[in-house]
Protein backbone atom coordinates (compact mmCIF):
# COMPACT_ATOMS: atom_id res chain seq x y z
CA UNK A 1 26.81 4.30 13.75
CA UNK A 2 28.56 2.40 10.59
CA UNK A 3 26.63 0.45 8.07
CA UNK A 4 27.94 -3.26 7.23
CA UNK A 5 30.80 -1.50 4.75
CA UNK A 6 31.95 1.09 7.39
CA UNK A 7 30.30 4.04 6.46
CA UNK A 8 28.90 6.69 9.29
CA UNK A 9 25.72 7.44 8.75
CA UNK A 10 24.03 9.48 11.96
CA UNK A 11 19.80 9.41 12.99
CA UNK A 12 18.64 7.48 9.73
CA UNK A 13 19.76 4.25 11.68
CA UNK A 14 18.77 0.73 10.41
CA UNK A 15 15.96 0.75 12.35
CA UNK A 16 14.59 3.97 11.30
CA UNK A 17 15.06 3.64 7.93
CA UNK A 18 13.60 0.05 8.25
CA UNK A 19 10.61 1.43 10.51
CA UNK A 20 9.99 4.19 7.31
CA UNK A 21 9.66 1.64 4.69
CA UNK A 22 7.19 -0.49 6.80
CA UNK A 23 5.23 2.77 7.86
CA UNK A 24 5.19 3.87 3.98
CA UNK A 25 3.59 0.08 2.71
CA UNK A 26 1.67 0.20 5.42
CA UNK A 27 -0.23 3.53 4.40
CA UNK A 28 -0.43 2.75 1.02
CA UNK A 29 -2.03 -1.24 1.91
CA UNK A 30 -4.43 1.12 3.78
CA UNK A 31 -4.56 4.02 0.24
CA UNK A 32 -5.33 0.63 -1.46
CA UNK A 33 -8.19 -0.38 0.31
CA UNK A 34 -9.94 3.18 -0.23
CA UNK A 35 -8.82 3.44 -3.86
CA UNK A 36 -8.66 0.01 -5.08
CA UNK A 37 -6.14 -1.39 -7.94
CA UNK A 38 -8.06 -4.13 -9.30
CA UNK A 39 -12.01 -4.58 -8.93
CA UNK A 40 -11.31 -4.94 -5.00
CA UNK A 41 -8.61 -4.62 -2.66
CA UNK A 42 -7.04 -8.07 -1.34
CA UNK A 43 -9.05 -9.34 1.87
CA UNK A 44 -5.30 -8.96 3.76
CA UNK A 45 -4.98 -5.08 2.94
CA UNK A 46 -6.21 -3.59 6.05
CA UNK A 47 -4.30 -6.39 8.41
CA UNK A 48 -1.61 -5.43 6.50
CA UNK A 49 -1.82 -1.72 6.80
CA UNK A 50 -1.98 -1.87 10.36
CA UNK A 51 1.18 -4.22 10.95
CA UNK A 52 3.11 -1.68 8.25
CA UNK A 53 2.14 1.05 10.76
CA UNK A 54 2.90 -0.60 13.89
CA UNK A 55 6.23 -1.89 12.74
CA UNK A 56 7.24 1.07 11.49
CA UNK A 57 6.39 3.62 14.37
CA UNK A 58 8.40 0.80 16.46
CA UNK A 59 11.18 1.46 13.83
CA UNK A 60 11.61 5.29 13.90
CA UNK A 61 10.78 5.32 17.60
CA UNK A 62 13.04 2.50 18.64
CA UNK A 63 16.00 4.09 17.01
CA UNK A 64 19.32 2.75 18.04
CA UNK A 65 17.58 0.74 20.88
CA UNK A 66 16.53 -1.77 18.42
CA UNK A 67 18.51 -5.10 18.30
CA UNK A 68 20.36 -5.77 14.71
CA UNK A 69 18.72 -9.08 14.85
CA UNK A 70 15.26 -7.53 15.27
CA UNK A 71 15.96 -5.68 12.07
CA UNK A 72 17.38 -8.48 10.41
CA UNK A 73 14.13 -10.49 11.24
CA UNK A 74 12.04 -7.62 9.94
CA UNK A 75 13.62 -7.31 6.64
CA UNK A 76 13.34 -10.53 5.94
CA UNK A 77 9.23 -10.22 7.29
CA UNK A 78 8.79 -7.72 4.72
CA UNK A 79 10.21 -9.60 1.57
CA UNK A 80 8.19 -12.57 3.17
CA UNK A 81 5.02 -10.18 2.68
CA UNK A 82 5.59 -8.51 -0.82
CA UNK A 83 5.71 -12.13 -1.90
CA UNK A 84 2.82 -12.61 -0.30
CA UNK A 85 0.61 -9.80 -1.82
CA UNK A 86 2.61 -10.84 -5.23
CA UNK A 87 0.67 -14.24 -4.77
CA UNK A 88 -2.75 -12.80 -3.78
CA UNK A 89 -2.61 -9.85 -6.34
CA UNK A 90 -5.60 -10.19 -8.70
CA UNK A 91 -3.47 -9.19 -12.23
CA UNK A 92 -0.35 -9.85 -13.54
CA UNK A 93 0.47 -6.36 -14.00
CA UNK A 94 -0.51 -5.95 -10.10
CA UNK A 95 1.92 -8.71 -9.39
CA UNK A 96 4.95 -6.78 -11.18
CA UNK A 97 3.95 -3.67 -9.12
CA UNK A 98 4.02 -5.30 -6.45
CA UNK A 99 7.04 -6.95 -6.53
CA UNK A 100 9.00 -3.59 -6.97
CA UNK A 101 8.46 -3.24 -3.32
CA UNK A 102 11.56 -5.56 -3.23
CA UNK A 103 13.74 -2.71 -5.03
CA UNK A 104 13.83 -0.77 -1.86
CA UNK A 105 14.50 -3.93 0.26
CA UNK A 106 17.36 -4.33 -1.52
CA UNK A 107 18.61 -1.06 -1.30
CA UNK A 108 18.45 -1.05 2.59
CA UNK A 109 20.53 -4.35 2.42
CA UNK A 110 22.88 -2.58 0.18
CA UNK A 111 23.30 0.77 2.36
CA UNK A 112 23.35 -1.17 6.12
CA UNK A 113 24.62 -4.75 5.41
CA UNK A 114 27.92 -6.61 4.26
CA UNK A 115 27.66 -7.99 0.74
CA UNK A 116 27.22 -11.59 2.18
CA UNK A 117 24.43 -10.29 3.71
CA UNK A 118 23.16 -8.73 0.95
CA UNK A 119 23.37 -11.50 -1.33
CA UNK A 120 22.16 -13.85 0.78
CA UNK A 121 18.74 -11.48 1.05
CA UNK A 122 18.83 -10.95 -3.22
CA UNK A 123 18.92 -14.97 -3.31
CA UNK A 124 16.23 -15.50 -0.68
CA UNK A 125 13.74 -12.82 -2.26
CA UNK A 126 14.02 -14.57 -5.86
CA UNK A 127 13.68 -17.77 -3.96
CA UNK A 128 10.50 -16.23 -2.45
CA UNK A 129 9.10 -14.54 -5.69
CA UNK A 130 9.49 -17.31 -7.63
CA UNK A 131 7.44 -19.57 -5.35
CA UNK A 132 4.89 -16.65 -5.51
CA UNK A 133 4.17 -16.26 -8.90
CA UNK A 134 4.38 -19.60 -9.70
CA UNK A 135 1.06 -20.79 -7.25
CA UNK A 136 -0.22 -17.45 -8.17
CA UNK A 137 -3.99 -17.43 -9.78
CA UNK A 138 -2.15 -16.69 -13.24
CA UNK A 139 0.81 -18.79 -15.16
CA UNK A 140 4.39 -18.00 -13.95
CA UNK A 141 5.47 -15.87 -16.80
CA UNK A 142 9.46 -15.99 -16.44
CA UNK A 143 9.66 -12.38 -18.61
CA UNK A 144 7.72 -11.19 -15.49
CA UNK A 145 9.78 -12.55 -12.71
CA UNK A 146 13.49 -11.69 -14.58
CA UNK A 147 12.16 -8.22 -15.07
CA UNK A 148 12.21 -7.68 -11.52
CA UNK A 149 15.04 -9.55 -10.59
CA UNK A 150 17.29 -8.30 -12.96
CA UNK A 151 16.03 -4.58 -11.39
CA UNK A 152 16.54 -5.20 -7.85
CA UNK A 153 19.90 -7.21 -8.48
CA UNK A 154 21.16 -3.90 -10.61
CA UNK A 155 19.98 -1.32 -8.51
CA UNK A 156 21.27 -2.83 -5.16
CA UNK A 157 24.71 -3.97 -6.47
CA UNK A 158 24.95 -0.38 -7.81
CA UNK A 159 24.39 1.33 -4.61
CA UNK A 160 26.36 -1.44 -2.69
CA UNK A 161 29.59 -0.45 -5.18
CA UNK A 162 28.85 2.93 -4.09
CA UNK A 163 29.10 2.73 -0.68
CA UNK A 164 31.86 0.91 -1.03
CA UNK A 165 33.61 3.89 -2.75
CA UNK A 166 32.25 6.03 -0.05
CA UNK A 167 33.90 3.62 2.64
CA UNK A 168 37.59 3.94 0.63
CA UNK A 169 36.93 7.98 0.42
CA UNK A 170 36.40 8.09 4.35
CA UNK A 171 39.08 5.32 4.83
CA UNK A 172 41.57 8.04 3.43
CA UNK A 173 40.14 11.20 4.91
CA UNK A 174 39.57 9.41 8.52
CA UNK A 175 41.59 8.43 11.65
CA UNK A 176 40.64 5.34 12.06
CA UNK A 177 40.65 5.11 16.13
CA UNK A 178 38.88 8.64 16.36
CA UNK A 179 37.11 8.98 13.02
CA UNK A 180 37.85 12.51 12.62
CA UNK A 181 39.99 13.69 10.00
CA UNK A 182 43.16 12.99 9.34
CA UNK A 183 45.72 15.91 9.28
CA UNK A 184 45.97 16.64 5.90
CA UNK A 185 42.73 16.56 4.82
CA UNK A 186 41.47 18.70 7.72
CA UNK A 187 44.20 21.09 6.63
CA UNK A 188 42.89 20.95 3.23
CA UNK A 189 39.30 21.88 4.02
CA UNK A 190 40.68 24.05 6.32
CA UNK A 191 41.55 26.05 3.51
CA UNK A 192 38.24 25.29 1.27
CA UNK A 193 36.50 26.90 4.00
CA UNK A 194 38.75 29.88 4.21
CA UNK A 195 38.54 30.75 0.61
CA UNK A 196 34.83 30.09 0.94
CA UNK A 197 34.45 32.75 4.30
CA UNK A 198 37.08 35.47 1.83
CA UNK A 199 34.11 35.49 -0.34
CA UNK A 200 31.07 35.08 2.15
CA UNK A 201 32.46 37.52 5.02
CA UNK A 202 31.83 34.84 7.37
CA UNK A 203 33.50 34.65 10.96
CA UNK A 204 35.99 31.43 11.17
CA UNK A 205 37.57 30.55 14.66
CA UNK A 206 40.20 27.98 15.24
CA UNK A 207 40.61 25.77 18.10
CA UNK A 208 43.63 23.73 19.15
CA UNK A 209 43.64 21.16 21.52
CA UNK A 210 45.17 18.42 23.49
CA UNK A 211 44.37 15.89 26.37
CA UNK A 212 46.33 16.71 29.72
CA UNK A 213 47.49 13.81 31.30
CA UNK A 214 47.75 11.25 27.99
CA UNK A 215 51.58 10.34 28.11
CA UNK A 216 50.72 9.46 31.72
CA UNK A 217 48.08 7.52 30.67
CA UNK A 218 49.62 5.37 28.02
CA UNK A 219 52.72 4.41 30.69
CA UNK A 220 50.49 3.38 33.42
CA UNK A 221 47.97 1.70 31.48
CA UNK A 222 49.54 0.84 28.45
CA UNK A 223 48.51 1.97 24.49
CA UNK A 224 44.88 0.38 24.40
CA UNK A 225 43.45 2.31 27.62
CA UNK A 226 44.97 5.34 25.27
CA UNK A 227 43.32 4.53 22.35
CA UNK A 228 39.98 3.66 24.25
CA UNK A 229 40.55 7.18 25.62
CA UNK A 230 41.16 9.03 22.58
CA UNK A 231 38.42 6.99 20.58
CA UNK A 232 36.05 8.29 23.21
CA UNK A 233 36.71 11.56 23.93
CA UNK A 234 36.81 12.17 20.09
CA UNK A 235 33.11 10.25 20.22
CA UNK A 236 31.68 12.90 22.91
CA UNK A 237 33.31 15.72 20.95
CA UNK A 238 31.33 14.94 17.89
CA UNK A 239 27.99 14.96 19.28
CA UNK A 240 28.82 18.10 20.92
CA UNK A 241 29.71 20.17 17.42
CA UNK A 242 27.44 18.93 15.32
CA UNK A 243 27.98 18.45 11.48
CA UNK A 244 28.58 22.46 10.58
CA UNK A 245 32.34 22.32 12.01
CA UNK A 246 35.10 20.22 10.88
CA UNK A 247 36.87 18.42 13.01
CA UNK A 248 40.86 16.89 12.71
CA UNK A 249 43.45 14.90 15.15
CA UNK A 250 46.57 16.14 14.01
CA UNK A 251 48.36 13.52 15.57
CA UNK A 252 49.31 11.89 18.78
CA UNK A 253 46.45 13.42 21.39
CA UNK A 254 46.34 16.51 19.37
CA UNK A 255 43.29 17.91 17.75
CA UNK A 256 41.83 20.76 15.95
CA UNK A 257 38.46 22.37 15.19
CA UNK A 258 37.50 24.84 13.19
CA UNK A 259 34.31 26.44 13.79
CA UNK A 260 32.17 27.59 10.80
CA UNK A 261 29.89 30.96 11.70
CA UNK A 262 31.20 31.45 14.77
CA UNK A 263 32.90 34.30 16.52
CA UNK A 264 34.85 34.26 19.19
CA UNK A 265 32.25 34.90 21.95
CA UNK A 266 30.34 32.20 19.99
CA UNK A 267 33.48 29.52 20.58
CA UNK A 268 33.33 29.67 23.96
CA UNK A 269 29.78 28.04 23.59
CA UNK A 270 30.59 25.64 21.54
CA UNK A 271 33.90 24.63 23.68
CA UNK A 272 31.69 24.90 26.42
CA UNK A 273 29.25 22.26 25.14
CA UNK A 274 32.58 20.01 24.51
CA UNK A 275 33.84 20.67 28.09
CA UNK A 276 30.87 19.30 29.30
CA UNK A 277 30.65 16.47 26.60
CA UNK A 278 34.09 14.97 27.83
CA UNK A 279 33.09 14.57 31.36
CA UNK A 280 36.74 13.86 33.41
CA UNK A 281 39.00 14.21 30.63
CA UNK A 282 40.76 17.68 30.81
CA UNK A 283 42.42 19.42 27.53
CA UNK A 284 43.57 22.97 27.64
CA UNK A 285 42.97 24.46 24.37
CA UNK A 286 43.60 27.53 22.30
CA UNK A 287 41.05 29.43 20.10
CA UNK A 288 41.29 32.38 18.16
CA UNK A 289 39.39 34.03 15.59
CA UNK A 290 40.64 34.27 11.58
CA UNK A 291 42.38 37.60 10.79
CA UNK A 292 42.51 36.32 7.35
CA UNK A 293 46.07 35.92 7.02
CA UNK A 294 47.32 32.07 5.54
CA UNK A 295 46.73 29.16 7.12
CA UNK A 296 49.98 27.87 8.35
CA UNK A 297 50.27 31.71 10.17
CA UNK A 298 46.52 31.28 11.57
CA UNK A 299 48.07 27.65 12.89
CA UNK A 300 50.44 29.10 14.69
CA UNK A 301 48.92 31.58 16.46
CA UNK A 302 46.25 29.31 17.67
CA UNK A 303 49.33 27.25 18.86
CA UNK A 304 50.82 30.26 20.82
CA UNK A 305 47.50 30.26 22.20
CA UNK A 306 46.97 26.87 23.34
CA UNK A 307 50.26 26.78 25.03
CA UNK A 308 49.24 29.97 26.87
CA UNK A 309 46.37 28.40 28.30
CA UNK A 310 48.54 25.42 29.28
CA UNK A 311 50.75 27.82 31.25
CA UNK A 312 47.99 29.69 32.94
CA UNK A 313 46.59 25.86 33.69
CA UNK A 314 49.86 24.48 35.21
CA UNK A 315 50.07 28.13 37.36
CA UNK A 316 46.96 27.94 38.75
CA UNK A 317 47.61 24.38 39.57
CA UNK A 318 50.57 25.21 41.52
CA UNK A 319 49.29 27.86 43.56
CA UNK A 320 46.51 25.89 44.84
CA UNK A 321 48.89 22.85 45.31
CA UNK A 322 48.29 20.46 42.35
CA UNK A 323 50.61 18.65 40.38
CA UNK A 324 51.53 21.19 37.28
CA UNK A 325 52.58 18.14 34.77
């Protein structure tokens, strides 16, 4: 999944992350009715603390199956409520608290959303706090109100230039039709990881790979059925790896994995699970364990490989009648 500026992020969806905040207020609405902050807890606490819960359990479950415009609509529910218990609270330190609730609202925006969107939410909550504190049970005190603001503002613009950092960093390191990594940084941590195993001991294996059949592809179809190819195959191959092994398209329909921990009985599993992954698509590939000699030598044995397997492919195709090419 991508947030708004194009960064991956994997099971802490929008949803879930949503779903965590609402399950969080809604257990401490509930905290706050047991251990009050005032004299008494606000008559809405436990109403409250049982919509936090329910929302959020429908976050974290829901997942990816929840529609962006169901999160939307909740985000914009939960400023709606802060404000609310910022209007009810019984003290004006209470409503301050309170309204910090909003720091973390803005932070989701921030992570998940484009900056329009973002903005657009910072304008609406001061819109909303303001109207709060004003027909609150104490005088609007605008020391108060720009205090939390000027907090929320800061801290989500800071995270938001962040992430858009992060999105330039993975701009330069990622293909953009596969998102794996682009040739030379895979070669490059390639390496880190090979100076990191020298020291360790650990077992490195390489594999090479590319897609039978793509030139074929590209002429009968033309370059987009290609790229919707590649862009999915690449997809499938990432949830079958996992995040401990780097992956890399070298170029063209060529691609290369190295596989941290992992032996060479221990490749065949993981291939295995990207065999099955890919469903029709067919790629011979070549895999061979690090002898720790350099890189570019380790490259091109895993090369001599591949094209070995190609061969025995394109033999066995012949003898039992296929088309070798």
């Amino acid at each position: 999944m991508l947030t708004g500026l194009g960064v991956r992020t994997t099971r802490w969806t929008a949803a879930r992350v949503l779903g965590t905040g609402y399950l969080v207020g809604g257990l401490l609405c509930l905290l706050s009715v047991l251990f009050p902050y005032a004299d008494r807890a606000l008559a809405v606490a436990p109403a409250l603390g049982v919509l936090g819960i329910g929302a959020g359990l429908f976050g974290i479950l829901g997942g990816d199956r929840v529609r962006p415009a169901v999160v939307t609509a909740g985000v914009y529910l939960a400023v709606a409520l802060v404000c609310l218990i910022v209007h009810l609270a019984r003290t004006e330190s209470g409503q301050v608290l309170n309204a910090g609730a909003l720091t973390w609202l803005g932070l989701f925006a921030a992570w998940f959303w484009t900056r329009r969107e973002m903005l657009t939410l910072l304008t609406t909550a001061s819109a909303l706090l303001a109207l709060a504190m004003a027909t609150s049970a104490f005088a609007f005190r605008p020391t108060g109100f720009a205090v939390v603001v000027a907090h929320v503002a800061m801290m989500t613009l800071l995270l938001h230039h962040l992430v858009r950092d992060a999105r330039l960093d993975t701009d330069h390191d990622h293909d953009q039709l596969t998102g794996l990594l682009v040739r030379t940084t895979f070669l490059r941590r390639a390496a880190d990881a090979m100076t990191s195993a020298r020291r360790s001991g650990e077992d490195l294996v390489l594999v090479l790979v590319d897609l039978d059949g793509f030139k074929a592809v590209n002429d009968s179809h033309g370059h987009a059925e290609g790229d919707r190819l590649l862009a999915d195959v690449a997809a499938r191959w990432r949830s079958a790896l996992g995040p401990d092994h780097l992956a890399g398209r070298l170029g063209g329909d060529e691609f290369a994995f190295l596989l941290r921990r992992t032996d060479l009985p221990g490749s065949a599993t993981v291939v295995g699970r990207m065999v099955l992954a890919s469903g029709h698509t067919r790629w011979p590939h070549g895999a061979t364990a690090w002898e720790r000699e350099p890189l570019a030598a380790w490259l091109d044995r895993t090369d001599r490989a591949l094209y070995a397997h190609k061969r025995s492919r394109h033999a066995d195709l012949g003898e039992a009648g296929g088309d070798p090419s």
